[in-house]
C-alpha atoms as a PDB file:
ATOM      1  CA  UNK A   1     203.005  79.931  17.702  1.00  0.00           C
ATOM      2  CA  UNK A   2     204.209  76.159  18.545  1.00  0.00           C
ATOM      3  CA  UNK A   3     203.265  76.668  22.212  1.00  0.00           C
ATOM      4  CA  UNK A   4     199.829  78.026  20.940  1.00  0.00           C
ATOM      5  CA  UNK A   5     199.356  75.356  18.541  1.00  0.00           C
ATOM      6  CA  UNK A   6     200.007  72.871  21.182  1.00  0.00           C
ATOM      7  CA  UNK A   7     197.770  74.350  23.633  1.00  0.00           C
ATOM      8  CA  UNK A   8     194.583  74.107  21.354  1.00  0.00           C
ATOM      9  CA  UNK A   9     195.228  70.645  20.330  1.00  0.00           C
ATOM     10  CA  UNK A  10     195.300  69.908  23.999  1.00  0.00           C
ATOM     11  CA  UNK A  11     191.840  71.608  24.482  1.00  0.00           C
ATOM     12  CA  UNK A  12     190.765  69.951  21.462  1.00  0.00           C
ATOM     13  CA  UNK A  13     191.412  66.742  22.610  1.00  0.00           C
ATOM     14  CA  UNK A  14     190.245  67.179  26.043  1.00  0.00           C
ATOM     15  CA  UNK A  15     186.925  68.182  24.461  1.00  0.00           C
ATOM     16  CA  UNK A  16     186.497  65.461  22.446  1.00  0.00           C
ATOM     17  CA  UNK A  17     187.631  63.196  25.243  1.00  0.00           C
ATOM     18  CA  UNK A  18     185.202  64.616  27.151  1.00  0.00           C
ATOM     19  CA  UNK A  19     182.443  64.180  24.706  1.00  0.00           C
ATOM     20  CA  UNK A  20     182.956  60.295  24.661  1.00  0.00           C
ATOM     21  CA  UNK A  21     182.957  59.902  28.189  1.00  0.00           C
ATOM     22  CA  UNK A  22     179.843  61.809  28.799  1.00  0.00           C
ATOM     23  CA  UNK A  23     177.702  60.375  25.588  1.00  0.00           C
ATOM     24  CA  UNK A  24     174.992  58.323  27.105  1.00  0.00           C
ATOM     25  CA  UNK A  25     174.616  54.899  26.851  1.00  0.00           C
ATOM     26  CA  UNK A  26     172.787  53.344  24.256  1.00  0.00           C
ATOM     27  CA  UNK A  27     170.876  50.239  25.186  1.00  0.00           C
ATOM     28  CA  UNK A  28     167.950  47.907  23.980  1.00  0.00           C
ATOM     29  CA  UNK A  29     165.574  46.753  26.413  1.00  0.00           C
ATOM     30  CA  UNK A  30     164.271  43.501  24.942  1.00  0.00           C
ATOM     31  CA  UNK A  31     161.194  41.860  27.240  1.00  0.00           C
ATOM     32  CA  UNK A  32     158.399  39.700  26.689  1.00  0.00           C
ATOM     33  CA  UNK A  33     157.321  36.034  27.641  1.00  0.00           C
ATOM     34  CA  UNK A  34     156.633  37.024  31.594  1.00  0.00           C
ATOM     35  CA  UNK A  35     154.509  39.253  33.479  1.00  0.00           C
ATOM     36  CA  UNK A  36     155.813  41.927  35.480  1.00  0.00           C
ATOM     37  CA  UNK A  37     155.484  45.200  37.223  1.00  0.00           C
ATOM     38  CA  UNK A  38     155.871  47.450  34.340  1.00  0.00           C
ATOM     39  CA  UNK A  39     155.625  50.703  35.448  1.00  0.00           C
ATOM     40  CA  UNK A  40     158.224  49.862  38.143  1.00  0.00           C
ATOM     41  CA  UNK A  41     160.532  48.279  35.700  1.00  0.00           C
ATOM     42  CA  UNK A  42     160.795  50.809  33.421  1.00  0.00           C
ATOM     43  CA  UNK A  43     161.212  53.877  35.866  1.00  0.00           C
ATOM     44  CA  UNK A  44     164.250  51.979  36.649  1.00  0.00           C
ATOM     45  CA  UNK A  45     165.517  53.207  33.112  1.00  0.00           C
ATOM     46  CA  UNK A  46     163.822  55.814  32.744  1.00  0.00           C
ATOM     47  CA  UNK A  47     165.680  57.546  36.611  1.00  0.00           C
ATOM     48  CA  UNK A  48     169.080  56.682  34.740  1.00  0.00           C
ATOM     49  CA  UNK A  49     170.554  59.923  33.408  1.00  0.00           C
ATOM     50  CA  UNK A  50     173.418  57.857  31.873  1.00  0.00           C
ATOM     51  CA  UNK A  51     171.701  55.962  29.644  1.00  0.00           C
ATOM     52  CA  UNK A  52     169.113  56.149  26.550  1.00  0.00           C
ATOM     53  CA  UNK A  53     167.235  53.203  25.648  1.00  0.00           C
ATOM     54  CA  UNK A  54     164.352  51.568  23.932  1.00  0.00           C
ATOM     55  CA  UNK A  55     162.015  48.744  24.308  1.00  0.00           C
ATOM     56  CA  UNK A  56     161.037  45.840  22.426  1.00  0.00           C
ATOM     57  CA  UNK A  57     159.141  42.573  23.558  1.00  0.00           C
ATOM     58  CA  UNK A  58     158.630  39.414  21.658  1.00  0.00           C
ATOM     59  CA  UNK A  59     157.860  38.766  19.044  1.00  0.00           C
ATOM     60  CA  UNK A  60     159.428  41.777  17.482  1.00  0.00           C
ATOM     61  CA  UNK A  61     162.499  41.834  19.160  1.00  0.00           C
ATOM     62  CA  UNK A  62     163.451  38.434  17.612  1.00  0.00           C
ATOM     63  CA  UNK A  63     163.151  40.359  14.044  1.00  0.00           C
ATOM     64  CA  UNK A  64     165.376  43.341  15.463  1.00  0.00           C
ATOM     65  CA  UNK A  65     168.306  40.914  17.042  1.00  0.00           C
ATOM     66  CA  UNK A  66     168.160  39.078  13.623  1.00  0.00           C
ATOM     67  CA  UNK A  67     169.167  42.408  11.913  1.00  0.00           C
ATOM     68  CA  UNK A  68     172.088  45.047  11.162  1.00  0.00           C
ATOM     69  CA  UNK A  69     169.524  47.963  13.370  1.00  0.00           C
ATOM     70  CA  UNK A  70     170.799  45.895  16.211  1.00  0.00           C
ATOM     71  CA  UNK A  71     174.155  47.378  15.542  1.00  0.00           C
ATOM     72  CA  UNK A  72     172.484  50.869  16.717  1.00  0.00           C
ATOM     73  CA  UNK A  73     172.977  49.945  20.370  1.00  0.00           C
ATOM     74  CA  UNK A  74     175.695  49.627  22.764  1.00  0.00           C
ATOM     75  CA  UNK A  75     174.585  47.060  24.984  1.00  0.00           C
ATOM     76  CA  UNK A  76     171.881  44.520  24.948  1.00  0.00           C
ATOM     77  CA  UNK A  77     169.408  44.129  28.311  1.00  0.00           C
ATOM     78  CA  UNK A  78     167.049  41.002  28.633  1.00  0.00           C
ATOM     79  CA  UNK A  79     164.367  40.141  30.751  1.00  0.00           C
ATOM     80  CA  UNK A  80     162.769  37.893  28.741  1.00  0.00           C
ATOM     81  CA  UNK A  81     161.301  34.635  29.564  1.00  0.00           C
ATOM     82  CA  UNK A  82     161.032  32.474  26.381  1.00  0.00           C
ATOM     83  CA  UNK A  83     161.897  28.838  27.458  1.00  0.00           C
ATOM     84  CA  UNK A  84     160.531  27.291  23.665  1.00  0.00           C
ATOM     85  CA  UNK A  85     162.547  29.850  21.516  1.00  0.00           C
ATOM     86  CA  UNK A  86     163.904  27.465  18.469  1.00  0.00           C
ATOM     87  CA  UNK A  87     167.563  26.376  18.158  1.00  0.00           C
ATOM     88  CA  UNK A  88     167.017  27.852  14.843  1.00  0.00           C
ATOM     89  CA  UNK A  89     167.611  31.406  16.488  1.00  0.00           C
ATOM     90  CA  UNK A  90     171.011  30.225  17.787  1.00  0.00           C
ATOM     91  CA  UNK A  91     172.474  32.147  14.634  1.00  0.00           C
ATOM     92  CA  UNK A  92     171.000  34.915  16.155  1.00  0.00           C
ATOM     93  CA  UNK A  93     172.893  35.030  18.918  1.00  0.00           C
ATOM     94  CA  UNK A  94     176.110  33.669  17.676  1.00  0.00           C
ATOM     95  CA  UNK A  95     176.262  36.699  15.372  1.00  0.00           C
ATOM     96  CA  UNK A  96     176.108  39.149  18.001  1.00  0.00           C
ATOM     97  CA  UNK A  97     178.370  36.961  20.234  1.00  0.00           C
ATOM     98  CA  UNK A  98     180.763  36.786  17.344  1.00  0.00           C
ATOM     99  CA  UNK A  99     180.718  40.731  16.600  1.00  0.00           C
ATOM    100  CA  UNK A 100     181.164  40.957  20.572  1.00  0.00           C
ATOM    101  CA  UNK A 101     178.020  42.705  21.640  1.00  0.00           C
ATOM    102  CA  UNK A 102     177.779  43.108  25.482  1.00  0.00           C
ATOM    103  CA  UNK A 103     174.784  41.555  27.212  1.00  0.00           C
ATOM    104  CA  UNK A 104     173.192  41.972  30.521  1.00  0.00           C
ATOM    105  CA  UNK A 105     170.437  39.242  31.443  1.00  0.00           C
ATOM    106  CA  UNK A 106     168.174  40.091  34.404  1.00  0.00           C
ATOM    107  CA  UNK A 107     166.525  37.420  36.394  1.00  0.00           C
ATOM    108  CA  UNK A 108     164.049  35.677  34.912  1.00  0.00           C
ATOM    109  CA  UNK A 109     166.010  35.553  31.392  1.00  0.00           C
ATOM    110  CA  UNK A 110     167.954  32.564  32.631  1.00  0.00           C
ATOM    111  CA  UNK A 111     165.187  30.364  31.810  1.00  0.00           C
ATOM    112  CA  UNK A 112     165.018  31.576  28.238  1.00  0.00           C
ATOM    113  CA  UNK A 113     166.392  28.674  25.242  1.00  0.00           C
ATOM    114  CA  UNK A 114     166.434  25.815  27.372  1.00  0.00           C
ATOM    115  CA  UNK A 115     166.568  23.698  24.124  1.00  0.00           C
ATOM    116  CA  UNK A 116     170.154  24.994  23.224  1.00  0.00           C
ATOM    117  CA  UNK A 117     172.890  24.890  25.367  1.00  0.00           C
ATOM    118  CA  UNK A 118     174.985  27.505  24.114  1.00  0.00           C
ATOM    119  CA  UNK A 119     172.185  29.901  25.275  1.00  0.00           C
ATOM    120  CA  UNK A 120     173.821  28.586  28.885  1.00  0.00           C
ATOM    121  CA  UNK A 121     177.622  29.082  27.941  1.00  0.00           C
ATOM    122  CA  UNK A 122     176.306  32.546  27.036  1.00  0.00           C
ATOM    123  CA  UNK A 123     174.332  33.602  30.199  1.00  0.00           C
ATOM    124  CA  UNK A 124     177.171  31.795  32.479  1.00  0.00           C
ATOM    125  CA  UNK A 125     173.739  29.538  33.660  1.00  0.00           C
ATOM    126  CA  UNK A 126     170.480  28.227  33.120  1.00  0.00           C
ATOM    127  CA  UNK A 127     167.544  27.892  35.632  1.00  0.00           C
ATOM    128  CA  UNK A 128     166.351  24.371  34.245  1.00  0.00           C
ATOM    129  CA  UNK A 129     162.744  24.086  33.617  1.00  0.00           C
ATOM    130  CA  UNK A 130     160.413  20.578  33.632  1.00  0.00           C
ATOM    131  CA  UNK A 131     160.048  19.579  30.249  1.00  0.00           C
ATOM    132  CA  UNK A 132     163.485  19.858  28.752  1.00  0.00           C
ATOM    133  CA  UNK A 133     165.407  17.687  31.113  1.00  0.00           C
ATOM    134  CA  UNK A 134     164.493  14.280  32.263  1.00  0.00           C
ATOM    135  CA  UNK A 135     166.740  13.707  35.160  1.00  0.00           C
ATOM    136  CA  UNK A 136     164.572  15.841  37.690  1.00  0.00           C
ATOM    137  CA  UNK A 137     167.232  15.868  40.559  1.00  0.00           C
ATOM    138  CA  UNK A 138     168.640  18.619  38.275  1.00  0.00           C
ATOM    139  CA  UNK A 139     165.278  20.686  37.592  1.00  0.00           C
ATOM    140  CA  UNK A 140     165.659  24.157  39.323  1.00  0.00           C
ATOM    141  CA  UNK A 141     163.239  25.923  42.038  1.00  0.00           C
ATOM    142  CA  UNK A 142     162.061  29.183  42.784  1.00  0.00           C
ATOM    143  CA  UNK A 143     160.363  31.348  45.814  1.00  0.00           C
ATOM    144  CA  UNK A 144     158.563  33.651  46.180  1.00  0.00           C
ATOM    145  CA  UNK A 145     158.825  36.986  48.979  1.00  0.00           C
ATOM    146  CA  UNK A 146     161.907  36.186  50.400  1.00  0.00           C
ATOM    147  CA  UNK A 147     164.272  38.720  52.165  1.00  0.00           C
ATOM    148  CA  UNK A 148     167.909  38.200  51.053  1.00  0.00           C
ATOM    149  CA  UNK A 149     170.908  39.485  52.166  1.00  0.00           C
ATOM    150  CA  UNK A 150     173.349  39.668  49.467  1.00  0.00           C
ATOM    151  CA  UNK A 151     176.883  40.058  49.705  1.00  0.00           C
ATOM    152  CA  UNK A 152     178.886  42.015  47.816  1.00  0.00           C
ATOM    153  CA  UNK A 153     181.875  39.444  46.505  1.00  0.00           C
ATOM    154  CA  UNK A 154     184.477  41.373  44.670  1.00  0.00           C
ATOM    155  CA  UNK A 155     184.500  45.473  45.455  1.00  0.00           C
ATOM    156  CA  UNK A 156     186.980  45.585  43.219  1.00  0.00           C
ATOM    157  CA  UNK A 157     185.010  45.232  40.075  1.00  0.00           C
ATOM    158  CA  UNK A 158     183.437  48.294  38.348  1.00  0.00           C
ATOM    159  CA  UNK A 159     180.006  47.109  39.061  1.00  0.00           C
ATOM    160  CA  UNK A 160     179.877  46.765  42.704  1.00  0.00           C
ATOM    161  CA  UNK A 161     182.964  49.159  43.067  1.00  0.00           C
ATOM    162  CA  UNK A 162     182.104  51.367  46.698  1.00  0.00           C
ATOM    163  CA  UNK A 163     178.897  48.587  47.085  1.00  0.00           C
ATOM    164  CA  UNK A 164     178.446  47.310  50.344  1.00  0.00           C
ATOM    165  CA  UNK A 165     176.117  44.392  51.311  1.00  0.00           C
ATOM    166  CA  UNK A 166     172.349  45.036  51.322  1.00  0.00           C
ATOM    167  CA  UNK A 167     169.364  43.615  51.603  1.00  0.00           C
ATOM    168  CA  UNK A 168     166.519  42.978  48.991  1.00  0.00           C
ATOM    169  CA  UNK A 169     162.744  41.527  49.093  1.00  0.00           C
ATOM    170  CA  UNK A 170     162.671  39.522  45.907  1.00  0.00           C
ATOM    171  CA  UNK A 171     162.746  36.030  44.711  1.00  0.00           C
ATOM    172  CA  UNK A 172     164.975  33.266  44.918  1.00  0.00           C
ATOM    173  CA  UNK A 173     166.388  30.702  42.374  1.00  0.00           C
ATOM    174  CA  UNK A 174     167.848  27.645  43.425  1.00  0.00           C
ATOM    175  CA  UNK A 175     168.981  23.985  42.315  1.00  0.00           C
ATOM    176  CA  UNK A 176     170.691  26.377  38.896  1.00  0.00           C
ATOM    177  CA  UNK A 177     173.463  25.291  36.784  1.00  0.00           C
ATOM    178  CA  UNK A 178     176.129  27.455  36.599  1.00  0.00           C
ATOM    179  CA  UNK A 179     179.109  27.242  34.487  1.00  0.00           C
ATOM    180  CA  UNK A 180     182.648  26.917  36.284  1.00  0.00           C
ATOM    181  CA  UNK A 181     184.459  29.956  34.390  1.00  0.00           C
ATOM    182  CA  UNK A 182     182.120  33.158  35.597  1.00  0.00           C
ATOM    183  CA  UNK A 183     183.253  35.643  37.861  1.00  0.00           C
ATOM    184  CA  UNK A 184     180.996  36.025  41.210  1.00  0.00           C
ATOM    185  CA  UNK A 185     179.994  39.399  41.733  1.00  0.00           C
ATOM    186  CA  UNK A 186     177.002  38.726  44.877  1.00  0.00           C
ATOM    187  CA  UNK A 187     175.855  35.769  46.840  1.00  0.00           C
ATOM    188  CA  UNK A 188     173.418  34.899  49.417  1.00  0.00           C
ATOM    189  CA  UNK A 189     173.343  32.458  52.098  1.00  0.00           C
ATOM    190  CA  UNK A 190     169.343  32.466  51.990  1.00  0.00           C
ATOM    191  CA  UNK A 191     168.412  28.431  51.950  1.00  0.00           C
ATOM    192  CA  UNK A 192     165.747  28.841  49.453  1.00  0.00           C
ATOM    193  CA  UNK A 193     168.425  30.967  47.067  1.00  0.00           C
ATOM    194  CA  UNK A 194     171.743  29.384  45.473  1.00  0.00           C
ATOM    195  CA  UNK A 195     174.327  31.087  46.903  1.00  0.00           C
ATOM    196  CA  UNK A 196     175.793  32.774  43.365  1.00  0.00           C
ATOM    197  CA  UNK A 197     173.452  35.614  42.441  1.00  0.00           C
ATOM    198  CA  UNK A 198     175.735  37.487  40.113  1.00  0.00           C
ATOM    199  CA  UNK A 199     178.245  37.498  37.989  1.00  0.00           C
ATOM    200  CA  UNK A 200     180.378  38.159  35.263  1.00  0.00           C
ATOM    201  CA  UNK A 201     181.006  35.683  31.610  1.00  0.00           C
ATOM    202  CA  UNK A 202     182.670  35.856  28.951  1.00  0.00           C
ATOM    203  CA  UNK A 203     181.154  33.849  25.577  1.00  0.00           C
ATOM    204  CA  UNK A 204     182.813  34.146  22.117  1.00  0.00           C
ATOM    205  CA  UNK A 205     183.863  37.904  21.776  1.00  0.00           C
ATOM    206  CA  UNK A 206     180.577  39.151  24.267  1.00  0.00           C
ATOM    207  CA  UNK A 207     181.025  39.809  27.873  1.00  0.00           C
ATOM    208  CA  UNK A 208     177.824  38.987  29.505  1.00  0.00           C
ATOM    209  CA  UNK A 209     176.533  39.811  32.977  1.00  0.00           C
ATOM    210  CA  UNK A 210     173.903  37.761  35.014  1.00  0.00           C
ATOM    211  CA  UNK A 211     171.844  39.175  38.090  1.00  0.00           C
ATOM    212  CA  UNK A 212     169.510  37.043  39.393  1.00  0.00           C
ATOM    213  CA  UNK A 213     167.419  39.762  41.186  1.00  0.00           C
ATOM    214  CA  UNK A 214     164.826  41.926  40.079  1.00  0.00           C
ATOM    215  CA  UNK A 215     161.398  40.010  40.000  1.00  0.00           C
ATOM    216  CA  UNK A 216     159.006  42.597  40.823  1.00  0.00           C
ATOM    217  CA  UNK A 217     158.590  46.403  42.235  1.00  0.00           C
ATOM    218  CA  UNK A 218     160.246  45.348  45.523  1.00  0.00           C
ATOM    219  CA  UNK A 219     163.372  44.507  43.721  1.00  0.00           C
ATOM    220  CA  UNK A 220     162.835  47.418  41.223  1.00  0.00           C
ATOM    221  CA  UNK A 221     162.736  50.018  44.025  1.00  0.00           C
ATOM    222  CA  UNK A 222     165.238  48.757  46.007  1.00  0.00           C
ATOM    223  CA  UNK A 223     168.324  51.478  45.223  1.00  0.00           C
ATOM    224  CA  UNK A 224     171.071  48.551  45.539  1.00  0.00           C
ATOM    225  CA  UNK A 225     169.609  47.341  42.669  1.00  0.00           C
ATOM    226  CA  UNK A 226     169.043  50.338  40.491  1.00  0.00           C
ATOM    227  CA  UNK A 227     172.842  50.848  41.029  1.00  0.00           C
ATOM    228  CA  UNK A 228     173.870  47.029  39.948  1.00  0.00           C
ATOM    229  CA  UNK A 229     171.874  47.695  36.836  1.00  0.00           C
ATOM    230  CA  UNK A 230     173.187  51.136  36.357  1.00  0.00           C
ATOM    231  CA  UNK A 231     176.562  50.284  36.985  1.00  0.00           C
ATOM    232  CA  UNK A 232     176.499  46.955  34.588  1.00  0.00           C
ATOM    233  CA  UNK A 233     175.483  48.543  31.907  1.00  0.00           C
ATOM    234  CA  UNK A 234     177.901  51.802  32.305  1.00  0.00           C
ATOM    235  CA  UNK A 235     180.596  49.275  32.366  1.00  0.00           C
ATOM    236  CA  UNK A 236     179.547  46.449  29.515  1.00  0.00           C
ATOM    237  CA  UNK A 237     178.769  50.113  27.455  1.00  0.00           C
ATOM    238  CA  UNK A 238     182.383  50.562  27.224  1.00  0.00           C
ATOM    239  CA  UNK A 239     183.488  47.023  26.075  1.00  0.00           C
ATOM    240  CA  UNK A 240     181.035  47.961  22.696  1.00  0.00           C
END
């Protein structure tokens, strides 16, 4: 009867083991602020069978992040661009930072809350715009349609774990700030491209991921890609 006992508690707990591991992915998609292919971008989601998401663009999705609905979702993804969003909405952030909601920022959302520089800390970088800093030696570039290679930094880590170096028509940032403390996950040695394109940060009780790629249906389609996003948000999914 022991030995029976035993043997369905096993199952039992296999089963609901099982259950955990194999539950999808819950994950917000906030956009807004920046054109974009977005058919493209969204079939990016939409091919990923371990994941369910929604999508929310500004203005909205400043009303969602400010509430307890955001507490719904596993992970947070942005590709927003919103350079003039008010220090005000630091709270925002600092709440989920503080509760220790995982983040993944996407290219272009590096440029987003230039005006507070805890939006910085958070990302692991900023891409510094004209306008908000006076000292231009430090303003940051961009370009368009360039073929990168990237190489794959640490194999060892879960999101470029059996990744090997690739190549990827998209666009380059360079002349960025990035904070000393993140991990590098990819870099380039393209000369219109800082070398660090991704990586890994750590701000309050959030661990954040930044990958700089991904500015239009070239990027989208490439399958390198697909898996970096895939695999960052199967991984920052489990630190929820």
């Amino acid at each position: 009867m022991k030995k029976t006992y035993a043997t369905l508690l096993f199952i039992l707990l296999l089963a609901f083991s099982f259950t955990r591991c194999s539950k999808p992915a819950s994950v917000l998609l906030i956009t807004g602020g920046h054109a974009y292919d977005t058919v493209e971008f969204f079939e990016v989601f939409e091919d990923m069978k371990n994941i369910d998401f929604e999508s929310i663009s500004h203005p909205q999705a400043r009303n969602l992040l400010a509430s307890n609905q955001v507490d719904q979702f596993d992970l947070l993804v942005f590709y927003d661009f919103l350079p003039n969003i008010q220090p005000k909405d630091s709270t925002i952030f600092l709440r989920l930072t503080q509760k220790g909601k995982p983040m993944l920022f996407l290219h272009h959302s590096i440029c987003s809350f230039q005006e507070w520089e805890g939006y910085k800390k958070m990302v692991g970088g900023r891409y510094v715009m004209p306008g908000f800093q006076s000292d231009t030696t430090l303003l940051s570039g961009y370009k368009h349609d360039i073929d990168m290679k990237i190489e794959v930094v640490d194999s060892h880590h879960p999101i470029t774990r059996g990744m090997h170096d690739f190549k990827i028509h998209d666009e380059g940032y360079s002349n960025i700030t990035i904070m000393s403390g993140v991990t590098p996950l990819l870099r380039t040695e393209h000369p219109d491209c800082d070398p660090l394109v991704g990586w890994v940060n750590t701000f309050h009780n959030s661990t954040t991921v930044y990958l700089m790629l991904g500015h239009d249906k070239h990027a989208y389609q490439n399958p390198s890609f697909q898996q970096l996003v895939s695999n960052s948000i199967v991984w920052l999914s489990e630190k929820d």
